[in-house]
N, C-alpha and C. Protein backbone atom coordinates (compact mmCIF):
# COMPACT_ATOMS: atom_id res chain seq x y z
N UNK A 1 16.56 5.09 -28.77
CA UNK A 1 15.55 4.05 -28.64
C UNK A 1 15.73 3.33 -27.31
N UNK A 2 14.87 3.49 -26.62
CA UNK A 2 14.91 2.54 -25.32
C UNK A 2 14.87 1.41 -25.44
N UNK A 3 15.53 0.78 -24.23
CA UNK A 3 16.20 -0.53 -23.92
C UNK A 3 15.08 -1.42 -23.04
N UNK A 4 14.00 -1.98 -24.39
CA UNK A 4 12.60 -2.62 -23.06
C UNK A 4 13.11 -4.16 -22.93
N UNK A 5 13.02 -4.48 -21.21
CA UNK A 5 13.70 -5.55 -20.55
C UNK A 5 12.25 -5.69 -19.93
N UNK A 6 12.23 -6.90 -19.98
CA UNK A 6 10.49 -8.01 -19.29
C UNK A 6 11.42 -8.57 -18.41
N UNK A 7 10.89 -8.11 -17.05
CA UNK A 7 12.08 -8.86 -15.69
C UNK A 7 10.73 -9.21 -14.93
N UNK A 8 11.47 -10.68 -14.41
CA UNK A 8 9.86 -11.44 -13.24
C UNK A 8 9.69 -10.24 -12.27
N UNK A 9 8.62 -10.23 -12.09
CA UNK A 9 8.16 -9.24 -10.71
C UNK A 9 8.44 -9.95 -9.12
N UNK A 10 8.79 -11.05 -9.24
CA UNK A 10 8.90 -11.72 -8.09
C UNK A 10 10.32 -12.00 -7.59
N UNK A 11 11.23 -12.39 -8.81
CA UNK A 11 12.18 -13.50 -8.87
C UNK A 11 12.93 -12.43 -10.08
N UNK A 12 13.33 -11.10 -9.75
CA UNK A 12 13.71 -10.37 -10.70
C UNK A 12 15.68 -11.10 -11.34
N UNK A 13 15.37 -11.37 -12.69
CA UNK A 13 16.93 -11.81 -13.07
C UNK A 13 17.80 -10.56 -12.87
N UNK A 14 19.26 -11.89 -11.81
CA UNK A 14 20.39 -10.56 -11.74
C UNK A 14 20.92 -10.39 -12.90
N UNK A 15 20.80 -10.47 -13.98
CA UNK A 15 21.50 -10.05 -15.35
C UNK A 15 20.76 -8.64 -16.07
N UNK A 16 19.30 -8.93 -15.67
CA UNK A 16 18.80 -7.60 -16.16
C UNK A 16 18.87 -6.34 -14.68
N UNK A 17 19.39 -6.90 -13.69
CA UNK A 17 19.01 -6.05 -12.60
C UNK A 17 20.49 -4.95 -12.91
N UNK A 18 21.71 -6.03 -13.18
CA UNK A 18 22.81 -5.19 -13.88
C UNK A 18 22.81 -4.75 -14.98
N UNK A 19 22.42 -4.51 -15.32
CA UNK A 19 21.88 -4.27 -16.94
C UNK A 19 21.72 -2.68 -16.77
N UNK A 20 20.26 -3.21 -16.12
CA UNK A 20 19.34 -1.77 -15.91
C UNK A 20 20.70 -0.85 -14.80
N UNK A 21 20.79 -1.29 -13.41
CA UNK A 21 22.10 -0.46 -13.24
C UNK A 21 23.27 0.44 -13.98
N UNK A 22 23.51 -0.49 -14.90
CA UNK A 22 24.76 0.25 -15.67
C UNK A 22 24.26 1.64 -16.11
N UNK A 23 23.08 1.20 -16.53
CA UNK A 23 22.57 2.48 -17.30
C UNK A 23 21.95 3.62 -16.83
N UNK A 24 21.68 3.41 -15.34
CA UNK A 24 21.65 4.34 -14.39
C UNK A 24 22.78 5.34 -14.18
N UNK A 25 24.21 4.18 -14.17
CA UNK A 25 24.97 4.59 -13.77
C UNK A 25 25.68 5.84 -15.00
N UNK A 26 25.53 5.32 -16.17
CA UNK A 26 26.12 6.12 -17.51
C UNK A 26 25.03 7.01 -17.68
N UNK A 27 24.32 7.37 -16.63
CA UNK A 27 22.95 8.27 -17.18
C UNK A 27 22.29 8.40 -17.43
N UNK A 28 21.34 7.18 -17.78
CA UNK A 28 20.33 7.00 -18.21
C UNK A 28 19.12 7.64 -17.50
N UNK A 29 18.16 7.69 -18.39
CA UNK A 29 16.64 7.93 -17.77
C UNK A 29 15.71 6.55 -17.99
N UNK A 30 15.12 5.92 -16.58
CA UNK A 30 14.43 4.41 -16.70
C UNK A 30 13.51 4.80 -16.42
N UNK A 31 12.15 4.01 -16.86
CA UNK A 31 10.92 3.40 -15.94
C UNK A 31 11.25 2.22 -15.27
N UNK A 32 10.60 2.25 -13.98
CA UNK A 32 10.40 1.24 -13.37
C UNK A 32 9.46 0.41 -12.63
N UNK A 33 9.25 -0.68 -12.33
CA UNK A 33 8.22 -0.68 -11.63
C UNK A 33 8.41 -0.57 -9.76
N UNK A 34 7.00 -0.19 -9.31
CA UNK A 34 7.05 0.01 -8.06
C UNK A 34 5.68 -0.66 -7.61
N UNK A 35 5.65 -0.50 -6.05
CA UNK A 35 4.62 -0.88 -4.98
C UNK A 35 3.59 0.13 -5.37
N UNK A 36 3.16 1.28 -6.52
CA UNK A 36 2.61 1.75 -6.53
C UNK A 36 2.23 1.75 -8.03
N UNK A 37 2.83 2.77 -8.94
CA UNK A 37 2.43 3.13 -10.22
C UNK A 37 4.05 3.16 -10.85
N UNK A 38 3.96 2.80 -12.37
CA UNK A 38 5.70 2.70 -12.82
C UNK A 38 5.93 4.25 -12.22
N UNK A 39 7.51 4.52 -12.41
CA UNK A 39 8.05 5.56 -11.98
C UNK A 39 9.04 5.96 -13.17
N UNK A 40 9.10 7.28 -13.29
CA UNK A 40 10.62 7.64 -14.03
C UNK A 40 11.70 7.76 -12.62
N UNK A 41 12.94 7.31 -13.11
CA UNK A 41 14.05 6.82 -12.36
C UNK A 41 15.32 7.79 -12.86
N UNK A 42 16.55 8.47 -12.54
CA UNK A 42 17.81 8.47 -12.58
C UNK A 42 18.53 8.63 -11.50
N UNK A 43 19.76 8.29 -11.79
CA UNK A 43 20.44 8.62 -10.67
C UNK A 43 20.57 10.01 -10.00
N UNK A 44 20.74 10.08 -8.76
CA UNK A 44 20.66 11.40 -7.72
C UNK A 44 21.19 12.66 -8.79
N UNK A 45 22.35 12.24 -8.90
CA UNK A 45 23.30 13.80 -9.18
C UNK A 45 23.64 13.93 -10.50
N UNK A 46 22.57 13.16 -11.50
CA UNK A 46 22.83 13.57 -12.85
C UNK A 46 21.89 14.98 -13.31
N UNK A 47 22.34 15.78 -13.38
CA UNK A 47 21.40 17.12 -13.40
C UNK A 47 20.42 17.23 -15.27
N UNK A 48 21.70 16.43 -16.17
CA UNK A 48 20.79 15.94 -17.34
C UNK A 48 19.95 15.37 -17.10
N UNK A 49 19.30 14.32 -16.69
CA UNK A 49 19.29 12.96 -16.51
C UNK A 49 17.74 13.54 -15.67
N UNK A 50 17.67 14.81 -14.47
CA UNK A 50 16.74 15.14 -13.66
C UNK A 50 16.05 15.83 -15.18
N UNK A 51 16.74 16.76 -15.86
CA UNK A 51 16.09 17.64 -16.28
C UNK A 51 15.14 17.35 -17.79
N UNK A 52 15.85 15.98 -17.85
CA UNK A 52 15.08 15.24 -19.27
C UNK A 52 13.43 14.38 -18.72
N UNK A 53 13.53 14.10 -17.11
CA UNK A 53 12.62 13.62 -16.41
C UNK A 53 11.21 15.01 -16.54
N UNK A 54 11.99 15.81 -15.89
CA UNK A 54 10.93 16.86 -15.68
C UNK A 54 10.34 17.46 -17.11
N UNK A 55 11.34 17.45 -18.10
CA UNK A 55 10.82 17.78 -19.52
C UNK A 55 9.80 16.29 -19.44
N UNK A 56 9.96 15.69 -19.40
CA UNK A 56 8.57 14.48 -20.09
C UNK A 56 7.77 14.50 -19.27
N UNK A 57 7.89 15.06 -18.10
CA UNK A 57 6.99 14.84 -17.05
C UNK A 57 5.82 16.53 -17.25
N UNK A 58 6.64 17.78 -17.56
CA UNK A 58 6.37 19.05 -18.06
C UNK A 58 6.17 19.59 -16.46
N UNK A 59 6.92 19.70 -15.63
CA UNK A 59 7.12 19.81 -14.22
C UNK A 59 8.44 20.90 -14.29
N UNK A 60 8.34 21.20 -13.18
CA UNK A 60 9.31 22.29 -12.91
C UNK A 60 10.43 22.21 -11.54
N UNK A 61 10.69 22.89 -11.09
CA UNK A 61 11.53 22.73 -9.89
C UNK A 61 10.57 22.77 -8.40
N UNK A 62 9.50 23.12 -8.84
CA UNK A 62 8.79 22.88 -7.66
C UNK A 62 7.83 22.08 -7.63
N UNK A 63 7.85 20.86 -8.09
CA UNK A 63 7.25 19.69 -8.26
C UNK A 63 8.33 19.13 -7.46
N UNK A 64 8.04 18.25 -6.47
CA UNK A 64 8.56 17.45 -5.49
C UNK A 64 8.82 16.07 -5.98
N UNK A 65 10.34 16.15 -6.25
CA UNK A 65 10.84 14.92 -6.78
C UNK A 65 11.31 13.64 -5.46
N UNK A 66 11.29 12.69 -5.86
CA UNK A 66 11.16 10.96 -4.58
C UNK A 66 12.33 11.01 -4.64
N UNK A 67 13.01 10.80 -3.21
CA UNK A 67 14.29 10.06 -3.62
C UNK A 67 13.68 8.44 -3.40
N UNK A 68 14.15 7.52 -3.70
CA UNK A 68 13.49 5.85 -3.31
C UNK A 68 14.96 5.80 -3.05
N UNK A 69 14.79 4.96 -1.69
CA UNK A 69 15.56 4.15 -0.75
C UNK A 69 15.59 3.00 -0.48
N UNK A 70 16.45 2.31 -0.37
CA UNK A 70 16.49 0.94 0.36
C UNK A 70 16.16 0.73 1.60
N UNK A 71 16.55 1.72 2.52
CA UNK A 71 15.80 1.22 3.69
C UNK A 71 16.09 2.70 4.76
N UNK A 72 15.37 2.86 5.92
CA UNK A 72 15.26 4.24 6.62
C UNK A 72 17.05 4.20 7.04
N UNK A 73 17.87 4.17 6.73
CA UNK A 73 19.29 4.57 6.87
C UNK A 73 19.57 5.41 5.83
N UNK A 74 18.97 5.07 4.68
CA UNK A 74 19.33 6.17 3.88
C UNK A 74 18.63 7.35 3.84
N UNK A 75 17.35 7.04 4.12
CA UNK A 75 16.40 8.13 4.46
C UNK A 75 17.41 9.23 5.56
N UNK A 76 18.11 8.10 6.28
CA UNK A 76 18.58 9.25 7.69
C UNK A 76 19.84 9.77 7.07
N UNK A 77 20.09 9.77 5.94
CA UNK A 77 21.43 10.26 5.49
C UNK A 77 21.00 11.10 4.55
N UNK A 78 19.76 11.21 3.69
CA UNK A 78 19.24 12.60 2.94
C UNK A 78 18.08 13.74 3.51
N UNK A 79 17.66 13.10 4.48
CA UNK A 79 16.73 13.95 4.86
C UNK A 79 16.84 14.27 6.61
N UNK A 80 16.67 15.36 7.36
CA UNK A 80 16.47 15.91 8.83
C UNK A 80 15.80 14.87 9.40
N UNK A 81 15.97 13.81 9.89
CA UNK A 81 14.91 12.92 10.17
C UNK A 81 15.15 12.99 12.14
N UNK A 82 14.20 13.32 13.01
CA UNK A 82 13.73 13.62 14.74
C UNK A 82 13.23 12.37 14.95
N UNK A 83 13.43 12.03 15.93
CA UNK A 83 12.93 10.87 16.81
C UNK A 83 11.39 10.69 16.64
N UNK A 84 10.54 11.76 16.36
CA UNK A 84 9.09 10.93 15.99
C UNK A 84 8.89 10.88 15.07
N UNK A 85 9.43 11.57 13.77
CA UNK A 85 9.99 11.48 12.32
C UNK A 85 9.55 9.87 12.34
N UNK A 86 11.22 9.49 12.86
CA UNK A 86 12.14 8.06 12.80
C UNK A 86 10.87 6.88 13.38
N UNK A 87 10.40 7.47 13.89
CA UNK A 87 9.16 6.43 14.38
C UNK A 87 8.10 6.44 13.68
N UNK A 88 7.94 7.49 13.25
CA UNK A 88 6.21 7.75 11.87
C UNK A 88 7.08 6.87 10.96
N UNK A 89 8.18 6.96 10.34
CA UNK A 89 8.53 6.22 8.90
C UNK A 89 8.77 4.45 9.11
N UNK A 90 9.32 4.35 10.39
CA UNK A 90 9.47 3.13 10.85
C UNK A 90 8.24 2.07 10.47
N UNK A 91 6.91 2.82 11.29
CA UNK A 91 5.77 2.02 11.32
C UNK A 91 5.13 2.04 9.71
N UNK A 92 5.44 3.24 8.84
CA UNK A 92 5.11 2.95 7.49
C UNK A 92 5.90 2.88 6.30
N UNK A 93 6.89 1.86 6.59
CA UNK A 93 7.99 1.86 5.51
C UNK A 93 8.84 0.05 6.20
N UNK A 94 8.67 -0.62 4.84
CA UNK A 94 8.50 0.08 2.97
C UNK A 94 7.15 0.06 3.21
N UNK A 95 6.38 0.56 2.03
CA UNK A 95 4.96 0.51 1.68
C UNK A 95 5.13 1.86 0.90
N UNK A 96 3.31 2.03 0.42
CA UNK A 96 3.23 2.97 -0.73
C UNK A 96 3.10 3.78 0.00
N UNK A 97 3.99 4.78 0.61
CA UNK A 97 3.79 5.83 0.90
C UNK A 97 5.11 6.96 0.61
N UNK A 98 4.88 8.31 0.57
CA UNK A 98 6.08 9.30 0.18
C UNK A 98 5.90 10.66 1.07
N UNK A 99 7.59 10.34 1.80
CA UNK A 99 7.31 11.12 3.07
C UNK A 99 7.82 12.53 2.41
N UNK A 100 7.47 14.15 3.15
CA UNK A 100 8.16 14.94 2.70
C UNK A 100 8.88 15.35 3.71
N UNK A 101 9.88 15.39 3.58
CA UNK A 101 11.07 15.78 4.78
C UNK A 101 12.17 16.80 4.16
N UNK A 102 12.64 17.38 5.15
CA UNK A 102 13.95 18.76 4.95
C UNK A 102 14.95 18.26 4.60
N UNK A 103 15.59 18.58 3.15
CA UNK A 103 16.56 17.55 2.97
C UNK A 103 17.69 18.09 3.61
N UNK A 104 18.84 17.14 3.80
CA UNK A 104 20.16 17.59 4.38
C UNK A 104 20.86 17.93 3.15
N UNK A 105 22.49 18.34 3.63
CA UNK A 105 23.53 18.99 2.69
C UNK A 105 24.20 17.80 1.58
N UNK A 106 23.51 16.64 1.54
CA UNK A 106 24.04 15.69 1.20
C UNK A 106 23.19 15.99 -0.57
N UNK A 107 22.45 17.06 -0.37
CA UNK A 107 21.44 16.49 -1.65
C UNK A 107 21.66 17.86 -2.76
N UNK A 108 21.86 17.53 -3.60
CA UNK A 108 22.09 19.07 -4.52
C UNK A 108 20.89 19.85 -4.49
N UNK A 109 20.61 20.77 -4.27
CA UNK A 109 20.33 21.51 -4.09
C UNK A 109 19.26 21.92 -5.67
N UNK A 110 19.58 21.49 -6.17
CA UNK A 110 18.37 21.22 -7.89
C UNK A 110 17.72 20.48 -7.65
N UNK A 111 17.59 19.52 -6.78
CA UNK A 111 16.42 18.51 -6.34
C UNK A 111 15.64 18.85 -4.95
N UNK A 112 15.86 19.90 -4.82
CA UNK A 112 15.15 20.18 -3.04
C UNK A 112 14.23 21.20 -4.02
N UNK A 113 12.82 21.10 -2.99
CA UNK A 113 11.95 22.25 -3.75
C UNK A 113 12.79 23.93 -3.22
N UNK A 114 12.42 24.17 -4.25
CA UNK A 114 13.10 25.46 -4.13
C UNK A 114 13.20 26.81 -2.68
N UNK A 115 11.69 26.78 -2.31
CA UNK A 115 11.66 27.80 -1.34
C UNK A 115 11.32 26.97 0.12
N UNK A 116 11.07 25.79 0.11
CA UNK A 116 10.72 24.86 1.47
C UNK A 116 12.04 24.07 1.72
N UNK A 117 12.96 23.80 0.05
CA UNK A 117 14.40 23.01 0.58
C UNK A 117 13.33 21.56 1.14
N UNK A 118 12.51 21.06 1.01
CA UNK A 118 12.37 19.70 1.12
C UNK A 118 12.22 18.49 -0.19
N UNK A 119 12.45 17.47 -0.16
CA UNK A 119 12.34 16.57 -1.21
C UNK A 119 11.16 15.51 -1.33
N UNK A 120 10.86 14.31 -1.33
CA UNK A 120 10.19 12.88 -1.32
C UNK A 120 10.45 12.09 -1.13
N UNK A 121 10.41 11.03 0.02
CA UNK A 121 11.41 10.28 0.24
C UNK A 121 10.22 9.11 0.22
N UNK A 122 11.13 7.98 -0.19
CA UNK A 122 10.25 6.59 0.37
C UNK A 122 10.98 5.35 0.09
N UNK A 123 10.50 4.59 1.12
CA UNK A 123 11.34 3.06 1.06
C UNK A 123 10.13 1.84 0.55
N UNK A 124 10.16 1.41 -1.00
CA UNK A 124 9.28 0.84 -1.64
C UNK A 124 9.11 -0.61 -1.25
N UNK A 125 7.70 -1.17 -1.48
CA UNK A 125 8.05 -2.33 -1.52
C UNK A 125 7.30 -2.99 -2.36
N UNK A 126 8.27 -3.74 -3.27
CA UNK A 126 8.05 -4.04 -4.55
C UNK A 126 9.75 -4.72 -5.26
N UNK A 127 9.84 -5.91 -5.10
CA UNK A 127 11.15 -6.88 -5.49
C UNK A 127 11.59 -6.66 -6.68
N UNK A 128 11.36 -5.69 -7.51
CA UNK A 128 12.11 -5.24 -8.59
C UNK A 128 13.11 -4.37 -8.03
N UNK A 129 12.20 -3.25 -7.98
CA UNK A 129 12.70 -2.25 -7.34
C UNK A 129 13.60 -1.96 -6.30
N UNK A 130 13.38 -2.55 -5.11
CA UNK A 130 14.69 -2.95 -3.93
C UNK A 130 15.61 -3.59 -4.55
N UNK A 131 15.35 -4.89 -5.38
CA UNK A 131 16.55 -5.70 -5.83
C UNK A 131 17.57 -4.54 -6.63
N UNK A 132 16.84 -3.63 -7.51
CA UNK A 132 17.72 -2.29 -8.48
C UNK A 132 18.50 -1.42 -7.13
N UNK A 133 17.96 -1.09 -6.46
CA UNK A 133 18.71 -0.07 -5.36
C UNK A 133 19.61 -0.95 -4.53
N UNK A 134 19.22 -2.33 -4.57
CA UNK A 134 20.44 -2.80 -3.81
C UNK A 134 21.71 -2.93 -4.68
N UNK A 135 21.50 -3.50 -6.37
CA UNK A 135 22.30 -3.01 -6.86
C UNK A 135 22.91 -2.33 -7.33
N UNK A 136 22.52 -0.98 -7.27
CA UNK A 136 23.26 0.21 -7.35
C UNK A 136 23.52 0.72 -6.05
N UNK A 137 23.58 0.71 -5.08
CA UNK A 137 24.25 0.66 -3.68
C UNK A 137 23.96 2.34 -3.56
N UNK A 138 22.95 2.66 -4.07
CA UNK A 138 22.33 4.02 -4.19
C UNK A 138 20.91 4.51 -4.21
N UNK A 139 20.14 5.43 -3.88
CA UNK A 139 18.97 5.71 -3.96
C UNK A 139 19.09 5.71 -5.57
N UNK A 140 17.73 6.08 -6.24
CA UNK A 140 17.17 6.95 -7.40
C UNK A 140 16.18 7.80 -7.20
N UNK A 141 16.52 8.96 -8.06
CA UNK A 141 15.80 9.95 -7.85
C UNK A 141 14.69 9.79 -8.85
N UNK A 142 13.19 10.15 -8.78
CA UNK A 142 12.38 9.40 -9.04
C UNK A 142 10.41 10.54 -9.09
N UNK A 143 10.05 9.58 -9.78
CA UNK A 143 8.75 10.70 -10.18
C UNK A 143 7.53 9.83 -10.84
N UNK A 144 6.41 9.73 -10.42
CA UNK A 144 5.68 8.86 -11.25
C UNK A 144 5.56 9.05 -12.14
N UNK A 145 4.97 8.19 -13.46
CA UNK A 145 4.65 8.30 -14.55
C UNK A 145 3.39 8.69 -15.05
N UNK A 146 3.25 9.97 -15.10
CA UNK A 146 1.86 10.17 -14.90
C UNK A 146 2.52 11.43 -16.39
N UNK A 147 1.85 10.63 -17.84
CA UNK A 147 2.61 11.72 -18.75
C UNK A 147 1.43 13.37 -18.66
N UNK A 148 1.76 14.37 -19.26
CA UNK A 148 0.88 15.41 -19.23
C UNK A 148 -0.19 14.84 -19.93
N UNK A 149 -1.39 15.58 -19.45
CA UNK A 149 -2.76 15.36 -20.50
C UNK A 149 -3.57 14.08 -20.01
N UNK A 150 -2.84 12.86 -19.67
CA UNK A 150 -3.28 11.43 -19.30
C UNK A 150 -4.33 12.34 -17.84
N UNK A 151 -4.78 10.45 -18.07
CA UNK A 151 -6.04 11.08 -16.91
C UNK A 151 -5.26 10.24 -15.76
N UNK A 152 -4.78 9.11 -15.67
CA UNK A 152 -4.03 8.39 -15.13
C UNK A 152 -2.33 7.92 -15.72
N UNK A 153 -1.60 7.31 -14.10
CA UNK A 153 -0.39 6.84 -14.97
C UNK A 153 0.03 5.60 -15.96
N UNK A 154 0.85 5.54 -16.75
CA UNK A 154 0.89 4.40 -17.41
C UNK A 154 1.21 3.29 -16.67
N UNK A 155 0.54 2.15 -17.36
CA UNK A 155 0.62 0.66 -16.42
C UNK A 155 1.28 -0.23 -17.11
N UNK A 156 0.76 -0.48 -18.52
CA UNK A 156 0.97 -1.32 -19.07
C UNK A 156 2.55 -1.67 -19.61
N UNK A 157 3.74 -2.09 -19.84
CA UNK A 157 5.06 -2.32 -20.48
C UNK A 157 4.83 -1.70 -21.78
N UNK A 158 3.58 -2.53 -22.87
CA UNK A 158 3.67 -2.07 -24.30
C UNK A 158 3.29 -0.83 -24.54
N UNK A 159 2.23 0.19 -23.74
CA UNK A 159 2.07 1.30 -23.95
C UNK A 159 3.25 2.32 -23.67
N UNK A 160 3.93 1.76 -22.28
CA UNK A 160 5.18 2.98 -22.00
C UNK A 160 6.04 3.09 -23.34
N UNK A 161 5.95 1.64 -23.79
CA UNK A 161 7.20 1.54 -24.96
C UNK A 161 6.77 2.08 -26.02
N UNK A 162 5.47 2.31 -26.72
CA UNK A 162 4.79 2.83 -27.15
C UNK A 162 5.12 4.71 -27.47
N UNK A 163 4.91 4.73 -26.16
CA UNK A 163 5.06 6.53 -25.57
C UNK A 163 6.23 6.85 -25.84
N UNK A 164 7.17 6.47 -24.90
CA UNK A 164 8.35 6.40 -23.98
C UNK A 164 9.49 6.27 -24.48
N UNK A 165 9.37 5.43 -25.66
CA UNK A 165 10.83 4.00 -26.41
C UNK A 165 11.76 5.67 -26.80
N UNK A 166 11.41 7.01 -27.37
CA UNK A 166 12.63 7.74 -27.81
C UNK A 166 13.12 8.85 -26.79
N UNK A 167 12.48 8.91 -25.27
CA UNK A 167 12.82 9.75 -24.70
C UNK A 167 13.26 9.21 -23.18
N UNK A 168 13.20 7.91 -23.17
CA UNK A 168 13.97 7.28 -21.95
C UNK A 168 14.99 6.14 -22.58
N UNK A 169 16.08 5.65 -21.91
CA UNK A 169 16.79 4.53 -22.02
C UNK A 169 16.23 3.30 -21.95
N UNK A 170 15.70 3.01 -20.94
CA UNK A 170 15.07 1.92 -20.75
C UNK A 170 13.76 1.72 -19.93
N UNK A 171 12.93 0.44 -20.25
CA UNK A 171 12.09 0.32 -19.77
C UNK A 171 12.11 -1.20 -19.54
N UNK A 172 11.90 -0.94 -17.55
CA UNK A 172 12.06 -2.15 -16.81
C UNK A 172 10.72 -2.71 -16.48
N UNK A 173 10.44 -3.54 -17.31
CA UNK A 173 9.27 -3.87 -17.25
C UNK A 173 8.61 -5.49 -16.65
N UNK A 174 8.11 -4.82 -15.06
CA UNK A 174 7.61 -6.07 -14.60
C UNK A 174 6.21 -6.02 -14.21
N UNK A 175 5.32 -6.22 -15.47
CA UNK A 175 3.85 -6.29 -15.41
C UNK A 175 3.16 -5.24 -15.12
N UNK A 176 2.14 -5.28 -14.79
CA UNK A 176 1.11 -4.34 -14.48
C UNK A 176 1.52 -4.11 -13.01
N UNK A 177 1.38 -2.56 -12.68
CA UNK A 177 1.17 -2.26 -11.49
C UNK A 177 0.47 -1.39 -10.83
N UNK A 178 -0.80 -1.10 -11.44
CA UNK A 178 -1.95 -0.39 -11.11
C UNK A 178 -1.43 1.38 -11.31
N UNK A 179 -2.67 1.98 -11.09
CA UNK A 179 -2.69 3.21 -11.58
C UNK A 179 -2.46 4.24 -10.42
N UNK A 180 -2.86 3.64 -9.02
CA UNK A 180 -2.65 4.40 -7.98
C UNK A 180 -1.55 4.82 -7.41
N UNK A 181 -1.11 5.96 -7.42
CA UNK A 181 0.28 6.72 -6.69
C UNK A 181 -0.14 6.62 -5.14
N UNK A 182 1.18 6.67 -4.44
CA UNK A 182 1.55 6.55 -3.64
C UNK A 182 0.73 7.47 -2.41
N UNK A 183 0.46 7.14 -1.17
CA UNK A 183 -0.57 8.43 -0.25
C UNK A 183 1.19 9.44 0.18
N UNK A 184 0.78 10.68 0.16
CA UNK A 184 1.90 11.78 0.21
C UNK A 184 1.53 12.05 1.59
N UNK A 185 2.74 12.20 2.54
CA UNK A 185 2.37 12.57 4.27
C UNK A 185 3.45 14.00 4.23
N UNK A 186 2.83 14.77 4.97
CA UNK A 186 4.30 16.02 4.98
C UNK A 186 4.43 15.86 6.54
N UNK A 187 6.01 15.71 6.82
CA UNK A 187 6.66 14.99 7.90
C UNK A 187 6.70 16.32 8.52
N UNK A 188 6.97 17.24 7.61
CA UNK A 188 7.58 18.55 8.60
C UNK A 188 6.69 19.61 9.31
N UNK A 189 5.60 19.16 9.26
CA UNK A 189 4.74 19.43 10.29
C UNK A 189 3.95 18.72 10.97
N UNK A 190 3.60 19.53 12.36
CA UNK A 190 3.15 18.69 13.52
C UNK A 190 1.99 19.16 13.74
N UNK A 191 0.96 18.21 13.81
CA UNK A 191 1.31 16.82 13.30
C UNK A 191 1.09 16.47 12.12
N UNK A 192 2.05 15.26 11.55
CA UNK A 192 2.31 15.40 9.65
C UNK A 192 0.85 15.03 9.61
N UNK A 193 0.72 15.53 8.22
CA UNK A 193 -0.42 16.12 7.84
C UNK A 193 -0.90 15.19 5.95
N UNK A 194 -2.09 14.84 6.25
CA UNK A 194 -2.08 13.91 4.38
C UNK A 194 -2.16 15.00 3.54
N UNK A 195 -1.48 14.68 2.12
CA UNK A 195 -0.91 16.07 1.33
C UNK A 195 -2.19 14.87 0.07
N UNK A 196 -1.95 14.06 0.10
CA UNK A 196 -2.66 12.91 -0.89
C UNK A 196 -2.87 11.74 -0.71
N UNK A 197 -4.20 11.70 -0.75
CA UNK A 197 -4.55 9.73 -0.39
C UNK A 197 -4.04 9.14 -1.68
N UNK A 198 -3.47 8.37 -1.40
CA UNK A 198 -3.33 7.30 -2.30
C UNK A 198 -3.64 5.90 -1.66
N UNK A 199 -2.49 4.64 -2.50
CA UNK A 199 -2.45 3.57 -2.25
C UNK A 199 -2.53 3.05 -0.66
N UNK A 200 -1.71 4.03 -0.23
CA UNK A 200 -0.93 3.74 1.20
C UNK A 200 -2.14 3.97 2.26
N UNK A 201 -2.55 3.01 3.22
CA UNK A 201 -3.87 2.94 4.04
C UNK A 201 -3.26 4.31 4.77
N UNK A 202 -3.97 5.87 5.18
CA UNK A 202 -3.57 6.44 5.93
C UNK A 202 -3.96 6.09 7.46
N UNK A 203 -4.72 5.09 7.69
CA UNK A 203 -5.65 5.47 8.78
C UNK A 203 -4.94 4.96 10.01
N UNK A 204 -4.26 3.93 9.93
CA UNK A 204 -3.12 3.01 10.83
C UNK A 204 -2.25 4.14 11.31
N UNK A 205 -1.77 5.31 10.48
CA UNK A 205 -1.30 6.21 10.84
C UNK A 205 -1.74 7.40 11.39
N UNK A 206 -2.52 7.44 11.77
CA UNK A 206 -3.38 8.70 12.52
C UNK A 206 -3.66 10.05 11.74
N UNK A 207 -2.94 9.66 10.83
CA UNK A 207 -3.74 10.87 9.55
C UNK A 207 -4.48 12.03 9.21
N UNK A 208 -3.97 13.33 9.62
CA UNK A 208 -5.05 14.43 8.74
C UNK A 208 -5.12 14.90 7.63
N UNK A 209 -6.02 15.19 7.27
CA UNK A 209 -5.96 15.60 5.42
C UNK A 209 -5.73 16.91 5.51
N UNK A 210 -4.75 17.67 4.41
CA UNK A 210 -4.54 18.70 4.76
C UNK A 210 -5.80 19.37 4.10
């Protein structure tokens, strides 16, 4: 039975921010909220923990899983990131956007898509969420909530708990956060190229649709 926690969206309490941590840390599978649409959450290198995500999600290994970051240093420590890379993510990060980049040797190799070896990277912005990655002094590996069959992702706290309460740990629940996923850019080609409009304005960024 999941663990549903109502944390301010603004002014998130450090008691539930450790809370929700621990249970990252012992394995858990979370929702959370984000700058975009809730997300399923675990930690990087729990390979249970990925594979109970992708079962609820009904995804496979080549569904492109997020790492979420605290800030483009970590980005530069999981993913190949080049000097105009480092400058495209600069000008759009944090915000709703999810870059695809070549991951480095740092990342197991069950989370890189299989035949491209790239991942999802993004630095959110949204004060739940940063406040959780600052306290776990770690990315999470990460996937929207978008269950099979739905026409959209879940928004609401009482519906996830609803869905959700016997196949995740917890649910971090800070309000509504709309239905729109994140705009998807693929970094590793020139020039990166829109994979999906979403939330994230592409146009500031010079943008082609693929």
């Amino acid at each position: 039975m999941a663990l549903h926690l109502v944390i301010h969206p603004e002014t998130p309490q450090p008691r539930l921010l450790a809370q929700a941590a621990e249970i990252v840390r012992s394995g858990g599978v979370v929702v959370i909220p984000t700058d975009s649409c809730y997300a399923l959450g675990c930690r990087l290198g729990d390979k249970t923990a990925l594979d109970r995500i992708r079962e609820i999600r009904r995804v496979d290994d080549r569904h492109h899983m997020t790492l979420m970051c605290r800030d483009l240093s970590e980005i530069g420590q999981y993913a190949r990131v080049d000097n105009a890379q480092y400058r495209f993510l600069k000008a759009a990060t944090p915000g709703s956007y999810t870059f695809i980049l070549e991951g480095t040797k740092e990342l197991p190799r069950r989370v890189l898509h299989p035949k491209r070896k790239t991942i999802g990277l993004r630095v959110p912005d949204h004060r739940v969420v940063r406040a959780l990655l600052t306290e776990l002094g770690e990315p999470l590996l990460t996937t929207t909530l978008h269950l099979p069959g739905d026409e959209l992702p879940l928004t609401e706290g009482w519906e996830i708990n609803d869905r959700l309460e016997t196949f995740v740990d917890l649910i971090l629940d800070g309000g509504y956060c709309g239905t729109e996923p994140t705009t998807v850019v693929d970094l590793t080609t020139s020039p990166p190229q829109l994979v999906r409009l979403g939330l994230g304005d592409p146009e500031p960024l010079g943008l082609l649709e693929a």
